[in-house]
PDB file of N, CA and C in Angstrom:
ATOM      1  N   UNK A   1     -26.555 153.126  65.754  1.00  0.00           N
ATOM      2  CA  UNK A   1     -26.292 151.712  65.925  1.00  0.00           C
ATOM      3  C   UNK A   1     -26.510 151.337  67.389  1.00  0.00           C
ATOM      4  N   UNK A   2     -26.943 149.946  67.424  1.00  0.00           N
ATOM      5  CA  UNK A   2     -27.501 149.811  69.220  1.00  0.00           C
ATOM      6  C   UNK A   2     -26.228 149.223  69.463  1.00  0.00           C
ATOM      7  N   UNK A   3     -25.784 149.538  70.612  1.00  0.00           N
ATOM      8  CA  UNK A   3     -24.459 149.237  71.267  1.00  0.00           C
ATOM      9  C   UNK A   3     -25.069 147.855  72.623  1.00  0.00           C
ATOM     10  N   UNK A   4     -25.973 148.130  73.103  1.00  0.00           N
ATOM     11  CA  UNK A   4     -26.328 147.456  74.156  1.00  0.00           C
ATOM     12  C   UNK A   4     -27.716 147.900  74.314  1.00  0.00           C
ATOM     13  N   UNK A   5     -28.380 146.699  74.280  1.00  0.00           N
ATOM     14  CA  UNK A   5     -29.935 146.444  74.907  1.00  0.00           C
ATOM     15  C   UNK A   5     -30.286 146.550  76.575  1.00  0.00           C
ATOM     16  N   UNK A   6     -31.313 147.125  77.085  1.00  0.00           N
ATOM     17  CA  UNK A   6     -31.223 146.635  78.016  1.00  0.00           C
ATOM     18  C   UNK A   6     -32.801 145.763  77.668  1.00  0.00           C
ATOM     19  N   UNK A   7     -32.382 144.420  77.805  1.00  0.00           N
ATOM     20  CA  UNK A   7     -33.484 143.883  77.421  1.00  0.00           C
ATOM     21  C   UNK A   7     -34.604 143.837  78.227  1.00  0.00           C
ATOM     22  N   UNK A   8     -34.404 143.664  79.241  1.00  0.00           N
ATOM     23  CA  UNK A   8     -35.601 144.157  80.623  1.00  0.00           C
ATOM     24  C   UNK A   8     -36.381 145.480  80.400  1.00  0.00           C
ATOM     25  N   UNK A   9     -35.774 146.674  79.926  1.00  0.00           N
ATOM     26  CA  UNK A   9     -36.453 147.609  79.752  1.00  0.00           C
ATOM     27  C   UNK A   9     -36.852 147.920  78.609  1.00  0.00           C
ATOM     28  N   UNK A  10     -37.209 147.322  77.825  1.00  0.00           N
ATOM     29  CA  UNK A  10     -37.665 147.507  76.147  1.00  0.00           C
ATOM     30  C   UNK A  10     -38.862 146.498  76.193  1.00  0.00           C
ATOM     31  N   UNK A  11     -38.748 145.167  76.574  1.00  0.00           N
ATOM     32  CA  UNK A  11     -39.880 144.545  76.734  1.00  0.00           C
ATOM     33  C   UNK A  11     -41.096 144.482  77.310  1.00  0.00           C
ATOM     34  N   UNK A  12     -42.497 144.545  76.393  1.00  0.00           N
ATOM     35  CA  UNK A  12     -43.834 144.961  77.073  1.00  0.00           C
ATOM     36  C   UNK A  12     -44.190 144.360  77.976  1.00  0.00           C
ATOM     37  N   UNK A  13     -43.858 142.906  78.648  1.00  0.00           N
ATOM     38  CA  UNK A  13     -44.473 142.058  79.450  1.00  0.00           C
ATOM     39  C   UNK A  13     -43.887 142.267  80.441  1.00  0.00           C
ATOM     40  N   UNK A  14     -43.819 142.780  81.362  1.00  0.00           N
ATOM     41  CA  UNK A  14     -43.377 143.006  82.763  1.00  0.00           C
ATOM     42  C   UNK A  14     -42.951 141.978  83.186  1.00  0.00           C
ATOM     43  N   UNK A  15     -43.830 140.816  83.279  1.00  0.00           N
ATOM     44  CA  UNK A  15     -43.764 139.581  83.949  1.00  0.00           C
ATOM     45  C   UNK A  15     -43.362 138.767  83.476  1.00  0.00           C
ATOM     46  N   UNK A  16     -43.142 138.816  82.129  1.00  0.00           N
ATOM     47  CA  UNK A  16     -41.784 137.824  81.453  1.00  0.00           C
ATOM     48  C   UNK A  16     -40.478 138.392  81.670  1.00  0.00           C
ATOM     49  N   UNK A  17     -40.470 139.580  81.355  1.00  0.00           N
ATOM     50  CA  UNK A  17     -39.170 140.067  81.880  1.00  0.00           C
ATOM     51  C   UNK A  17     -38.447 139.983  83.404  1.00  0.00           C
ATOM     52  N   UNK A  18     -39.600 140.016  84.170  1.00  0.00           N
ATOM     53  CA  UNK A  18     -39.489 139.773  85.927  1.00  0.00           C
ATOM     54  C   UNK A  18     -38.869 138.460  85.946  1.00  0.00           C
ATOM     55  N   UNK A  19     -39.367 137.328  85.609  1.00  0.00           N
ATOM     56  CA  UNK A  19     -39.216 136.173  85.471  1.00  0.00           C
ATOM     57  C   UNK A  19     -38.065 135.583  85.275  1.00  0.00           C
ATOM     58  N   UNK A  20     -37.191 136.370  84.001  1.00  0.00           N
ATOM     59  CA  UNK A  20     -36.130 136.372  83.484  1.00  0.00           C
ATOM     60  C   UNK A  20     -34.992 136.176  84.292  1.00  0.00           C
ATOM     61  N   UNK A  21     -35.207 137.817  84.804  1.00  0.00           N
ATOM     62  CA  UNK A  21     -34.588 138.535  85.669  1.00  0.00           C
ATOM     63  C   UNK A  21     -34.440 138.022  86.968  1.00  0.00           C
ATOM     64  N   UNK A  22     -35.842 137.711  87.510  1.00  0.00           N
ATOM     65  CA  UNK A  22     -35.186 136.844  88.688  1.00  0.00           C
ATOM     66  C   UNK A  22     -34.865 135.094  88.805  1.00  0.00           C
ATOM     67  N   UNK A  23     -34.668 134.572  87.499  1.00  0.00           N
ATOM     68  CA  UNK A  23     -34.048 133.561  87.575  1.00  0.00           C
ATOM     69  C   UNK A  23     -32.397 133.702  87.073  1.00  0.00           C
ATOM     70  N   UNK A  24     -31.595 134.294  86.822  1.00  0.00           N
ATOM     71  CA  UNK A  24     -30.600 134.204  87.401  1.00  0.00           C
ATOM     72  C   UNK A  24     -29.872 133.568  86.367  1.00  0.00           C
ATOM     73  N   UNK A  25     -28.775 132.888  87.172  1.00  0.00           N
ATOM     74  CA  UNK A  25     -27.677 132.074  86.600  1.00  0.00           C
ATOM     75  C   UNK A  25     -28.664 130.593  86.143  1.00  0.00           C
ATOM     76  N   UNK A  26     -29.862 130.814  86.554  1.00  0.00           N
ATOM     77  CA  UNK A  26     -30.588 129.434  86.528  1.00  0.00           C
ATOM     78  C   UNK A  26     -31.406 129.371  84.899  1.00  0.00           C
ATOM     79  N   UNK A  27     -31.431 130.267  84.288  1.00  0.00           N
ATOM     80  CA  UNK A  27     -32.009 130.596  82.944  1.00  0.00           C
ATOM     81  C   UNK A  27     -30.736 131.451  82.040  1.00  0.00           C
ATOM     82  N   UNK A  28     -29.342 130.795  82.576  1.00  0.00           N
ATOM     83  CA  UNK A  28     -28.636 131.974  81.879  1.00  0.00           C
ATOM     84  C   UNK A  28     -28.640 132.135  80.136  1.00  0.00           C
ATOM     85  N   UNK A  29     -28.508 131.081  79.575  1.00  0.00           N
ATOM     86  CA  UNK A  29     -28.827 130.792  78.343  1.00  0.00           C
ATOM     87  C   UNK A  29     -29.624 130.993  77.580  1.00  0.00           C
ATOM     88  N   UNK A  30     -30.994 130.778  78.094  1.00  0.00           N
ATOM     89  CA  UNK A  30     -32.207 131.269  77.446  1.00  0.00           C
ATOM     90  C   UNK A  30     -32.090 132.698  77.596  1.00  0.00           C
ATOM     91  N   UNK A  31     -31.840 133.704  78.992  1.00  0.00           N
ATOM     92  CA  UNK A  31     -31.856 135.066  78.898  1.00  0.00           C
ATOM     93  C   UNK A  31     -30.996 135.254  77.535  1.00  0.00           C
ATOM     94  N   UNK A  32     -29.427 134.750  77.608  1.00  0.00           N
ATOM     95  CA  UNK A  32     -28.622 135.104  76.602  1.00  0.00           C
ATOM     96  C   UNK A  32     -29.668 134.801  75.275  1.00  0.00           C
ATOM     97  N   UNK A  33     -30.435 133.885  74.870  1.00  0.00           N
ATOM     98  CA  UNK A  33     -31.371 133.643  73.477  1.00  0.00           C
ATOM     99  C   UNK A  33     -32.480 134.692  73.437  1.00  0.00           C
ATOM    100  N   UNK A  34     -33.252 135.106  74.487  1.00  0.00           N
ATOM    101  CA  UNK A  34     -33.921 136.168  74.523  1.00  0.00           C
ATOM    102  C   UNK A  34     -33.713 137.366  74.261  1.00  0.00           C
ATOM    103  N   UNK A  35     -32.518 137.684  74.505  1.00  0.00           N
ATOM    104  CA  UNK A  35     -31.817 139.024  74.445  1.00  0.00           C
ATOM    105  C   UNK A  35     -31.553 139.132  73.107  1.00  0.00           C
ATOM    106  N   UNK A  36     -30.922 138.002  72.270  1.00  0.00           N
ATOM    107  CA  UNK A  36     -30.804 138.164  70.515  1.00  0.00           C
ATOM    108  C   UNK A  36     -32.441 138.047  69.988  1.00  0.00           C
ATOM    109  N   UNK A  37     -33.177 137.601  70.302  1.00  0.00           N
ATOM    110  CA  UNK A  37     -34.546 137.503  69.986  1.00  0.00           C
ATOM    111  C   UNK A  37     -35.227 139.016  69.829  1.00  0.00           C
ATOM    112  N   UNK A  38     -34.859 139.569  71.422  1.00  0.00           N
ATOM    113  CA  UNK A  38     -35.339 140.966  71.577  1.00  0.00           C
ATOM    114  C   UNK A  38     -34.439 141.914  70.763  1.00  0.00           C
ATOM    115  N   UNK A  39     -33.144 141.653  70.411  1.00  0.00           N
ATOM    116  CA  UNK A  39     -32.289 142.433  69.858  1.00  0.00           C
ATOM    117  C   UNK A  39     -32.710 142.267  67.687  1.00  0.00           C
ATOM    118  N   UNK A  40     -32.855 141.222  67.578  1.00  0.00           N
ATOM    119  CA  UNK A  40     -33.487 141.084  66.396  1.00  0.00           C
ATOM    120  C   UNK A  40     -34.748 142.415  65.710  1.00  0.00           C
ATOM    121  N   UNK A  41     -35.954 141.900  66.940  1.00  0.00           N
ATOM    122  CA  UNK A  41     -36.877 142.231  66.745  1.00  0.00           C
ATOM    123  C   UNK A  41     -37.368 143.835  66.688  1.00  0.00           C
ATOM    124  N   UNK A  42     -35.842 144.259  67.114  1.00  0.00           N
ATOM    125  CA  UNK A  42     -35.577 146.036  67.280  1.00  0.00           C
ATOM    126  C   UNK A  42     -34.471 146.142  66.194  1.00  0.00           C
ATOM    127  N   UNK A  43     -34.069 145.570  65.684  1.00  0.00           N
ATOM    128  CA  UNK A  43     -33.002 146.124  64.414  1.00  0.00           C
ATOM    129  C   UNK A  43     -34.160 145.585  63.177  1.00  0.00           C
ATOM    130  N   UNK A  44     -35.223 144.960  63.313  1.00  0.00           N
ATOM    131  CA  UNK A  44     -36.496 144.877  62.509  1.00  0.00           C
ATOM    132  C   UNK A  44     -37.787 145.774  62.264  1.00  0.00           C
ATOM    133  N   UNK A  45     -37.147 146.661  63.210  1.00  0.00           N
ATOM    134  CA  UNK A  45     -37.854 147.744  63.217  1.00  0.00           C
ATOM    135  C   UNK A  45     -39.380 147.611  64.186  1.00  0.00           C
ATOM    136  N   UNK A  46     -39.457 146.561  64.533  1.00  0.00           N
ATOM    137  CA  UNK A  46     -40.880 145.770  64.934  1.00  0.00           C
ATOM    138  C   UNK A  46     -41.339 145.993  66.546  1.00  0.00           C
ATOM    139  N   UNK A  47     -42.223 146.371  66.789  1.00  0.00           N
ATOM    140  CA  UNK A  47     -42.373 146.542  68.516  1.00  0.00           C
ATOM    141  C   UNK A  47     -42.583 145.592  69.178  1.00  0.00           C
ATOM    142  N   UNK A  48     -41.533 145.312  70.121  1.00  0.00           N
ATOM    143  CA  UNK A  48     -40.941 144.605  71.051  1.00  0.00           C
ATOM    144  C   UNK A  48     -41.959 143.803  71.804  1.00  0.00           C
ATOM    145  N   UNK A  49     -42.814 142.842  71.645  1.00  0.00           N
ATOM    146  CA  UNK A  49     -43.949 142.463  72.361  1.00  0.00           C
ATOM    147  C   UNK A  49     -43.725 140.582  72.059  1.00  0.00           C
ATOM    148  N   UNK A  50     -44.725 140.214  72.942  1.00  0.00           N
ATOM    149  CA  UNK A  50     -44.508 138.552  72.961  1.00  0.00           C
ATOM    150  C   UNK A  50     -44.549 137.763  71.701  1.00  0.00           C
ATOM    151  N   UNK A  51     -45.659 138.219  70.838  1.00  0.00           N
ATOM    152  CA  UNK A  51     -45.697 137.551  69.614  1.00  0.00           C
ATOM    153  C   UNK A  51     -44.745 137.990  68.712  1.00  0.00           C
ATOM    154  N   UNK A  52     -43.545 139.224  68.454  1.00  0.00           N
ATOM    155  CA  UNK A  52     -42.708 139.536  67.841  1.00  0.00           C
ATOM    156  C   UNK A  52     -41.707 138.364  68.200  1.00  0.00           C
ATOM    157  N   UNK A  53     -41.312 138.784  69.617  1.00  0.00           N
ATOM    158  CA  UNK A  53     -40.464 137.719  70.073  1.00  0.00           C
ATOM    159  C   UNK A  53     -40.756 136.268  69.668  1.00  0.00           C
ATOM    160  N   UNK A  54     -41.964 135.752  69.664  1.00  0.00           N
ATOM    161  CA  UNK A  54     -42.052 134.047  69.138  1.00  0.00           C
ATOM    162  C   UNK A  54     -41.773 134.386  68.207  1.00  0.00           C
ATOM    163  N   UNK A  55     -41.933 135.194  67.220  1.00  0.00           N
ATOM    164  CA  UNK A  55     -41.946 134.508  65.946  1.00  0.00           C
ATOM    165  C   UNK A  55     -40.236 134.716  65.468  1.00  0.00           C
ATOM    166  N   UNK A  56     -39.286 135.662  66.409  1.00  0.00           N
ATOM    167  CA  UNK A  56     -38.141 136.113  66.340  1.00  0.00           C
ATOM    168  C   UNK A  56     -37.572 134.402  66.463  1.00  0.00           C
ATOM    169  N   UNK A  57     -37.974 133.849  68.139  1.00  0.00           N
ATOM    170  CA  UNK A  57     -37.107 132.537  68.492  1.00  0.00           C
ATOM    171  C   UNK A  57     -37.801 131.578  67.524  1.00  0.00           C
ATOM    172  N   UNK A  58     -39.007 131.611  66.722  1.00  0.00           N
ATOM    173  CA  UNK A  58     -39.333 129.855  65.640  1.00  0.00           C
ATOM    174  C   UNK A  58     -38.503 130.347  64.767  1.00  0.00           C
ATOM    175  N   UNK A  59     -38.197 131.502  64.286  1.00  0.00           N
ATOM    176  CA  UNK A  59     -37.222 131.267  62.886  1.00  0.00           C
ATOM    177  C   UNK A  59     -35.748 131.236  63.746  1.00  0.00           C
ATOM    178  N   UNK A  60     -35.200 131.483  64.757  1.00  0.00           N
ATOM    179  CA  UNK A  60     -34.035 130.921  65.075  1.00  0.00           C
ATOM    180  C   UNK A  60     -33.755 129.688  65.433  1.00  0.00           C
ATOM    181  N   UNK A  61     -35.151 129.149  65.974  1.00  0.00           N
ATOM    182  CA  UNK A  61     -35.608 127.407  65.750  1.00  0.00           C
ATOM    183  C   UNK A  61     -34.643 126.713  64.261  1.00  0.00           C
ATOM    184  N   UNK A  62     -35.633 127.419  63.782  1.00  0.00           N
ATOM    185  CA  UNK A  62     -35.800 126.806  62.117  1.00  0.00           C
ATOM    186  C   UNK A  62     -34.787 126.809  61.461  1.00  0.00           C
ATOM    187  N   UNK A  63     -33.653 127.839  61.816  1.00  0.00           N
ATOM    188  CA  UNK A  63     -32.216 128.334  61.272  1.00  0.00           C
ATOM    189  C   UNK A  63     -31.475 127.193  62.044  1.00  0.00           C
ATOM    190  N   UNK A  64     -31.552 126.866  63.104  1.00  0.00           N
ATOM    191  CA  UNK A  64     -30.279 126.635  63.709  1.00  0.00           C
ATOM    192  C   UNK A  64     -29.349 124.903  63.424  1.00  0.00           C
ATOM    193  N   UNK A  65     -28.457 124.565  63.261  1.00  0.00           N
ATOM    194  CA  UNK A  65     -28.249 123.479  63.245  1.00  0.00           C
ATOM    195  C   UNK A  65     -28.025 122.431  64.386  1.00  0.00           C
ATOM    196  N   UNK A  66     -27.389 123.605  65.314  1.00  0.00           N
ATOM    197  CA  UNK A  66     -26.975 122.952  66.421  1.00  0.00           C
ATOM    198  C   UNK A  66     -27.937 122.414  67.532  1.00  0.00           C
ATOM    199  N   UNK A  67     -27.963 121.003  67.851  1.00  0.00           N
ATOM    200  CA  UNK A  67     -28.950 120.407  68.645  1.00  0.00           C
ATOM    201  C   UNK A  67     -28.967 121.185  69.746  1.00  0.00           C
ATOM    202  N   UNK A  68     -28.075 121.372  71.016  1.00  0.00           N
ATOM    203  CA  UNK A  68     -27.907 121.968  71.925  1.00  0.00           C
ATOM    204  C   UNK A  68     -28.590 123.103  72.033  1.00  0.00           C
ATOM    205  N   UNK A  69     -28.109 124.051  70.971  1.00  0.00           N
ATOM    206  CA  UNK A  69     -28.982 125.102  70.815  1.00  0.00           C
ATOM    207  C   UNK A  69     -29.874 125.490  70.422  1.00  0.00           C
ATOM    208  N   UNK A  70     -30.805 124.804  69.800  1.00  0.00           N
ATOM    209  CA  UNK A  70     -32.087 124.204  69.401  1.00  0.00           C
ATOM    210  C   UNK A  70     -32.386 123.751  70.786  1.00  0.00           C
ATOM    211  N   UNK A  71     -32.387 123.378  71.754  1.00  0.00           N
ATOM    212  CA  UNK A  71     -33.226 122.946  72.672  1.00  0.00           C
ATOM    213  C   UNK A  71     -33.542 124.192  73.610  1.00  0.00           C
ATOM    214  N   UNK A  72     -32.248 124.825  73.911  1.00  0.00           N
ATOM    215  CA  UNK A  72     -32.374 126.151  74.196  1.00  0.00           C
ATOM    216  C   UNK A  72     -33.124 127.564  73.697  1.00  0.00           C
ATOM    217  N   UNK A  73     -33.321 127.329  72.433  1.00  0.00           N
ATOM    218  CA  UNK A  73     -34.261 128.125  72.179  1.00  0.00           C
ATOM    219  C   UNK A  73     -35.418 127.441  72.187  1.00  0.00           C
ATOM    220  N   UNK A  74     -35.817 126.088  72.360  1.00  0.00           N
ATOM    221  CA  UNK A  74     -36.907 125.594  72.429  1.00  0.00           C
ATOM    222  C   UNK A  74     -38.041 126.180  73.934  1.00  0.00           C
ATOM    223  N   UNK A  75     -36.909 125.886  74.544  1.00  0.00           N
ATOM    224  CA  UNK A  75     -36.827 126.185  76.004  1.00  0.00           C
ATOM    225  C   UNK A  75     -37.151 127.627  76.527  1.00  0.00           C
ATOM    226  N   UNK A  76     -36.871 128.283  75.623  1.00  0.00           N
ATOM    227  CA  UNK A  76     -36.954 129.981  75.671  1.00  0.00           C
ATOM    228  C   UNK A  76     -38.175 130.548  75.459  1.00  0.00           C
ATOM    229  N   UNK A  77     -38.504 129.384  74.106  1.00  0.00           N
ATOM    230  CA  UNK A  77     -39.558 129.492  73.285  1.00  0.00           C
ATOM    231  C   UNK A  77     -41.035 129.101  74.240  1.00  0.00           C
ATOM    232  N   UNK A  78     -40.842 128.126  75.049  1.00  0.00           N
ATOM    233  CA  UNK A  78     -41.847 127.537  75.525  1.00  0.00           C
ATOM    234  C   UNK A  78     -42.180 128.449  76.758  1.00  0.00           C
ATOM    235  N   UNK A  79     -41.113 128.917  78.144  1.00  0.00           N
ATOM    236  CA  UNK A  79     -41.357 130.126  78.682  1.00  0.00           C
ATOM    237  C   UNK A  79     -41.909 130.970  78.364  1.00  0.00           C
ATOM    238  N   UNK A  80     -41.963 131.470  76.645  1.00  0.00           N
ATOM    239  CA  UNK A  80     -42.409 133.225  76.381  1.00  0.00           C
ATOM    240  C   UNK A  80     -43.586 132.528  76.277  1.00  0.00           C
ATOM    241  N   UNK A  81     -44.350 131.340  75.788  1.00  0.00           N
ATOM    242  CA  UNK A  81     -45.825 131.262  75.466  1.00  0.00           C
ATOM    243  C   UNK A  81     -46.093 131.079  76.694  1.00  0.00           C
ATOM    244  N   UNK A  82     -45.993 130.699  77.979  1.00  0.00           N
ATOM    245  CA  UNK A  82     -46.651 130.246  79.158  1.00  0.00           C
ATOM    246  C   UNK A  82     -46.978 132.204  79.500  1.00  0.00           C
ATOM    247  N   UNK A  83     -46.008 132.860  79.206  1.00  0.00           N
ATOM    248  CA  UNK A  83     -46.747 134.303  79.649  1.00  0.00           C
ATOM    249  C   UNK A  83     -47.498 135.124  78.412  1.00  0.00           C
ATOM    250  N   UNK A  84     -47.791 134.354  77.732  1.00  0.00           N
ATOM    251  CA  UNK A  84     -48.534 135.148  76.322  1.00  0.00           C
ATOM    252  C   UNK A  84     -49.768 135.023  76.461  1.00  0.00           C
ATOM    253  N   UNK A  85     -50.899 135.790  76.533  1.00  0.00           N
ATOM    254  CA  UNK A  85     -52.283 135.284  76.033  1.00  0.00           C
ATOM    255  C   UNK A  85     -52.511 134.744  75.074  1.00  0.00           C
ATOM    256  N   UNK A  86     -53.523 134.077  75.103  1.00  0.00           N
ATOM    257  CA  UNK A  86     -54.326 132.768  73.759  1.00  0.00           C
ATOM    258  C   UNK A  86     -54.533 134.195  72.902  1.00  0.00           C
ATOM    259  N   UNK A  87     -55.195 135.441  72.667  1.00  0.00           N
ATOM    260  CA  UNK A  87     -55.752 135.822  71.867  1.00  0.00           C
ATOM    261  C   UNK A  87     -54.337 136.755  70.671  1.00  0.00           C
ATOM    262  N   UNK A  88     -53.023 136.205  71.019  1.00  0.00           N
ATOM    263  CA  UNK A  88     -51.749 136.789  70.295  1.00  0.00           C
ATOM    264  C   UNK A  88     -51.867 135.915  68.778  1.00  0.00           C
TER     265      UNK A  88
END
């Protein structure tokens, strides 16, 4: 059973993870949405890469009721594509 992720070190993109990481208290929320995204996508058995992750945060999109948090994963969502290549 996974007790704790370290989500920085499981993820293939260096530079999304850098990103993350050095924004701080300033992305705290989205890290916290990323981290269930990345934590999903490893109890799915699925390797940990950018397009796992989108498609992890559109169905937590699609699930969620709460506006607030719906924008936040919107928000999460829109970060991971600015570091994804077109050909994912």
């Amino acid at each position: 059973m996974l007790h704790e992720i370290n989500v920085h070190s499981v993820m293939t993109d260096k530079a999304l993870s850098s990103y993350f990481h050095n924004a701080g208290e300033l992305l705290a929320d989205e890290s916290v949405v990323l981290g269930q995204a990345v934590t999903n996508v490893i109890l799915a058995g699925d390797n940990v890469n950018n397009k796992n992750i989108i498609l992890s945060l559109i169905s937590s999109l699609e699930s969620t009721v709460d506006v607030v948090q719906a924008d936040v994963i919107r928000k999460t969502l829109e970060i991971v594509l600015r570091y994804t290549a077109d050909d994912v």
